[in-house]
Protein backbone atom coordinates (compact mmCIF):
# COMPACT_ATOMS: atom_id res chain seq x y z
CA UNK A 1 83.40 100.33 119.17
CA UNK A 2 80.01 100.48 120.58
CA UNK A 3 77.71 96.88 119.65
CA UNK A 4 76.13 97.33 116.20
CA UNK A 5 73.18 95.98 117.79
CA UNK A 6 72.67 99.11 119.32
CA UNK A 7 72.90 101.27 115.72
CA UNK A 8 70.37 98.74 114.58
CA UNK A 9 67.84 98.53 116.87
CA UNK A 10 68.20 101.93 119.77
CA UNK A 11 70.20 104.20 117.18
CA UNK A 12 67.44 107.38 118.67
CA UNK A 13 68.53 106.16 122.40
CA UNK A 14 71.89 105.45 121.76
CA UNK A 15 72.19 108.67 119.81
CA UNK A 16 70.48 110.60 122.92
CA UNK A 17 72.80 109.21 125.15
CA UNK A 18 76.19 109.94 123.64
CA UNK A 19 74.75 113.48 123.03
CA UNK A 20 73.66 113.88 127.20
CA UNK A 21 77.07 111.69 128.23
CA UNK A 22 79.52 112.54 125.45
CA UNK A 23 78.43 115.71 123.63
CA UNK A 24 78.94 113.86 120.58
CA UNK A 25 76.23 114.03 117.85
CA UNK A 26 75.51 111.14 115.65
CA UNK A 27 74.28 111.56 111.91
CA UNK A 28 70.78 109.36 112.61
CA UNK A 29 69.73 110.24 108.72
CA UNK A 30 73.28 108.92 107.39
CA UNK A 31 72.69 105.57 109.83
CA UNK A 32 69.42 104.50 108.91
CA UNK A 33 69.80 105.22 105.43
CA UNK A 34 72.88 102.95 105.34
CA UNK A 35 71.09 100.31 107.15
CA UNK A 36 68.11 100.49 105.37
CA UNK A 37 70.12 100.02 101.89
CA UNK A 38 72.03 97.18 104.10
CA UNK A 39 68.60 95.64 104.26
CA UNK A 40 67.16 95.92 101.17
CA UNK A 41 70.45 94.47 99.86
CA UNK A 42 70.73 91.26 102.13
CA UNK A 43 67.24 90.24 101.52
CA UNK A 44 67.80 90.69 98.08
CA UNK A 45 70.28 88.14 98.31
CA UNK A 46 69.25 85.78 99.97
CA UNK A 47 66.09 85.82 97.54
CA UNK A 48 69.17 85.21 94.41
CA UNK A 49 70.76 82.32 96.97
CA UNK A 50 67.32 80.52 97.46
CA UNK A 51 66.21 80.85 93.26
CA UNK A 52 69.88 79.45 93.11
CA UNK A 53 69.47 77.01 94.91
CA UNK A 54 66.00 75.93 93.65
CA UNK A 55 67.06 76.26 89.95
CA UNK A 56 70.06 73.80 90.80
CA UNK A 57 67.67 71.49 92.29
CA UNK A 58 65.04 71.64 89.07
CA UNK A 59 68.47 71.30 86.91
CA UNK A 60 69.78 68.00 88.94
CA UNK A 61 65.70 66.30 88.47
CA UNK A 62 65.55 67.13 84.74
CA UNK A 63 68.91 65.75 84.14
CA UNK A 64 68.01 62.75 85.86
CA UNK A 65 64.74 62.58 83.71
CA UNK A 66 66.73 62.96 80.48
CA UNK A 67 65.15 66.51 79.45
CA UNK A 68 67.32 69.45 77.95
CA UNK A 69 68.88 71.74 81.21
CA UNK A 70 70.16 74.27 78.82
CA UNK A 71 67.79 77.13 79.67
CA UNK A 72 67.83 76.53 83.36
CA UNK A 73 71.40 76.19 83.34
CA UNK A 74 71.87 79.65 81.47
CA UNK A 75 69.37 81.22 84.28
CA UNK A 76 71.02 80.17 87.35
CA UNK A 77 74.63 81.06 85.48
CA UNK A 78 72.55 84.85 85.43
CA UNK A 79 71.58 84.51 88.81
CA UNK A 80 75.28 84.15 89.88
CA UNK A 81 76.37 86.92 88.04
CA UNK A 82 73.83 89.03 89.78
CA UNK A 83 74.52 87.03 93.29
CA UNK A 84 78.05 88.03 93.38
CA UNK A 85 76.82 91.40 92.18
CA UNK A 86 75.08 91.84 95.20
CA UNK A 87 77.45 90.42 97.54
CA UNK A 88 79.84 92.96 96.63
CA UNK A 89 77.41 95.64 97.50
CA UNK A 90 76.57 94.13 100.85
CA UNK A 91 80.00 94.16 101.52
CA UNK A 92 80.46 97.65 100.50
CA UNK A 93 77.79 98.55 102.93
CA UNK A 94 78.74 96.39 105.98
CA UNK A 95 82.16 98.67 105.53
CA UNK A 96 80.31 101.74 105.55
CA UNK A 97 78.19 101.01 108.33
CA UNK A 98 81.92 99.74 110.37
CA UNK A 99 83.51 103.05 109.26
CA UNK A 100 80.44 104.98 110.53
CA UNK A 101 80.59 103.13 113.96
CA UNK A 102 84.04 103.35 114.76
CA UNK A 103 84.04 107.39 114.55
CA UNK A 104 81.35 106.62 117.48
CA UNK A 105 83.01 107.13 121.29
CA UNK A 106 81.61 104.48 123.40
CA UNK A 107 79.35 105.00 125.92
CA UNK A 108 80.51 105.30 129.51
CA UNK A 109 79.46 103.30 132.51
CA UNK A 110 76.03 104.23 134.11
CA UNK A 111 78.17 104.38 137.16
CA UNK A 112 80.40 107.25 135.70
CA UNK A 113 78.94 110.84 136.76
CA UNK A 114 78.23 112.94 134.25
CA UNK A 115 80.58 115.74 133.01
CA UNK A 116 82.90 117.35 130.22
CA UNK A 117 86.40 115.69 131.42
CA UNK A 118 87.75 114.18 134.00
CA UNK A 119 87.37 117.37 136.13
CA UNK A 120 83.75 117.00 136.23
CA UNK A 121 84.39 113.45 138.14
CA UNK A 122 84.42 113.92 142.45
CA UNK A 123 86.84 111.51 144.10
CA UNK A 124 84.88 109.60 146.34
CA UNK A 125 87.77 107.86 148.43
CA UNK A 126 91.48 107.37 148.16
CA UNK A 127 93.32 104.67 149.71
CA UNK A 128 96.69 105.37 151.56
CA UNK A 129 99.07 108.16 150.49
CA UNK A 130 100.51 108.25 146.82
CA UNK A 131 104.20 107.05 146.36
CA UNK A 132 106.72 109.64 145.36
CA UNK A 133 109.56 108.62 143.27
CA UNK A 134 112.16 110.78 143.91
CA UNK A 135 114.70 109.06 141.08
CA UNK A 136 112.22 109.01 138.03
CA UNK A 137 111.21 112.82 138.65
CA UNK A 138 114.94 113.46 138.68
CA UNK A 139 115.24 112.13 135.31
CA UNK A 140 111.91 113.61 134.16
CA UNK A 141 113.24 116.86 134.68
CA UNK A 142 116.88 116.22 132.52
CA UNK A 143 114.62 115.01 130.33
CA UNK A 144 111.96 118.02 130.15
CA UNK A 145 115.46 120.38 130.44
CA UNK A 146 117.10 118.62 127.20
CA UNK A 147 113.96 118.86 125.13
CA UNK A 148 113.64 122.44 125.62
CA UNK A 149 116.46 122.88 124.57
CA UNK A 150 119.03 123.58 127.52
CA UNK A 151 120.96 120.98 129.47
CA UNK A 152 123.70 121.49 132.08
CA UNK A 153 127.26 121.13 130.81
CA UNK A 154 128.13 117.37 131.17
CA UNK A 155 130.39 116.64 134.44
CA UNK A 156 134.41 116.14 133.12
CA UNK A 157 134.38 113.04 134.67
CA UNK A 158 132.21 110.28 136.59
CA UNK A 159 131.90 111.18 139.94
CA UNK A 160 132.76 107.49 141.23
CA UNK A 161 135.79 107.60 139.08
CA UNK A 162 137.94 109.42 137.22
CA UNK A 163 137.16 109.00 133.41
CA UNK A 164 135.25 110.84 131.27
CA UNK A 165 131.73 111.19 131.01
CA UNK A 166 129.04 112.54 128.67
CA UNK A 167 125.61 113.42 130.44
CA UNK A 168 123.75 111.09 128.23
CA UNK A 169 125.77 108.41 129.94
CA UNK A 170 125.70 110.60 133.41
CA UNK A 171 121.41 109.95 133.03
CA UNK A 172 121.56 106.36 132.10
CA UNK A 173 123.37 105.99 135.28
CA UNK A 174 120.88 107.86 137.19
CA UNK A 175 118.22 105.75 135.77
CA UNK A 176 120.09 102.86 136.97
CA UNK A 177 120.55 104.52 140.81
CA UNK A 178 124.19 103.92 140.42
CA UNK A 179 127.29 106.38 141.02
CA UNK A 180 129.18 105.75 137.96
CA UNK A 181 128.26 106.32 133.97
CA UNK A 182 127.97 103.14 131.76
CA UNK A 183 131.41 104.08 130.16
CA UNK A 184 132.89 103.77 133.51
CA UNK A 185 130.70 100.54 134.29
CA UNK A 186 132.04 98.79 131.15
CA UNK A 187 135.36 100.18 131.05
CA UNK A 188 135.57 98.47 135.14
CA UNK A 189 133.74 95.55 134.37
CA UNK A 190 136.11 94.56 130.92
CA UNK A 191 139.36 95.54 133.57
């Protein structure tokens, strides 16, 4: 998720960029309307948190002078109801604003060139050859050959030994680099 920062103060910039680096278009309108309302709404409470907070004060110096708190005490138990009211709502908003910004890609790295996919990216030096791993494509291709669908009859028995063998078992042994199915393994190991 890209800093909110950004959707607050560069949304036009950051909105230009993931458009030239991305091709992704973000709803500016639906942003700044959001945020605006997000505004509006936190300074509106923390107007209702200060009057709050005032209005407790004036209630704690009256009751100290003896005088009658019942009006002030009726106001600020208004002011909470509208407080929590709008607490709610910036809450609401602060979700809306998180939902909006997580459908957002991030940005890439200046250093990344520019392009559509990774196709668009030059290779700029490799170091030393790539390994080849002769045992996992093995199994890759049992396993690409019993998803489709086909898969060569299972061998009668283990090739190390005599007993019989399913190819499930035949490819955990493969995956293990050993001769010999599990079956056989256990079955030798429990003898």
């Amino acid at each position: 998720m890209l800093d909110p920062v950004l959707f607050r103060t560069k949304l036009a910039e950051t909105a230009a960029l993931l458009l030239t680096k991305r091709g992704f278009v973000i709803d500016v309108a639906a942003f700044e309307a959001v945020e605006a309302e997000r505004k509006r709404i936190q300074t509106r409470t923390q107007e209702l948190q200060n009057l709050r907070n005032t209005r407790s004060k004036a209630i704690g110096i009256a009751k100290s002078k003896g005088e009658d708190t019942s009006a002030l005490m009726a106001e600020v138990a208004s002011i909470g109801d509208e407080l929590k009211a709008s607490e709610q709502r910036q809450a609401e908003l602060l979700a809306e604003i998180e939902t909006l910004a997580l459908n957002v890609p991030n940005l890439p790295h200046e250093s990344v060139p520019l392009g559509s996919d990774e196709l668009g990216n030059v290779e700029q030096h490799r170091r030393g050859t790539p390994r080849q791993f002769a045992l996992h494509q093995r199994i890759m291709s049992i396993w690409a050959r019993a998803k489709a669908g086909w898969m060569p009859k299972p061998p009668r028995s283990c090739p190390a030994h005599d007993l019989p063998c399913c190819a499930v078992n035949l490819l955990a042994c493969i995956a293990r680099s050993r001769n010999s199915c599990w079956t056989c393994t256990r079955r030798n190991t429990a003898t």
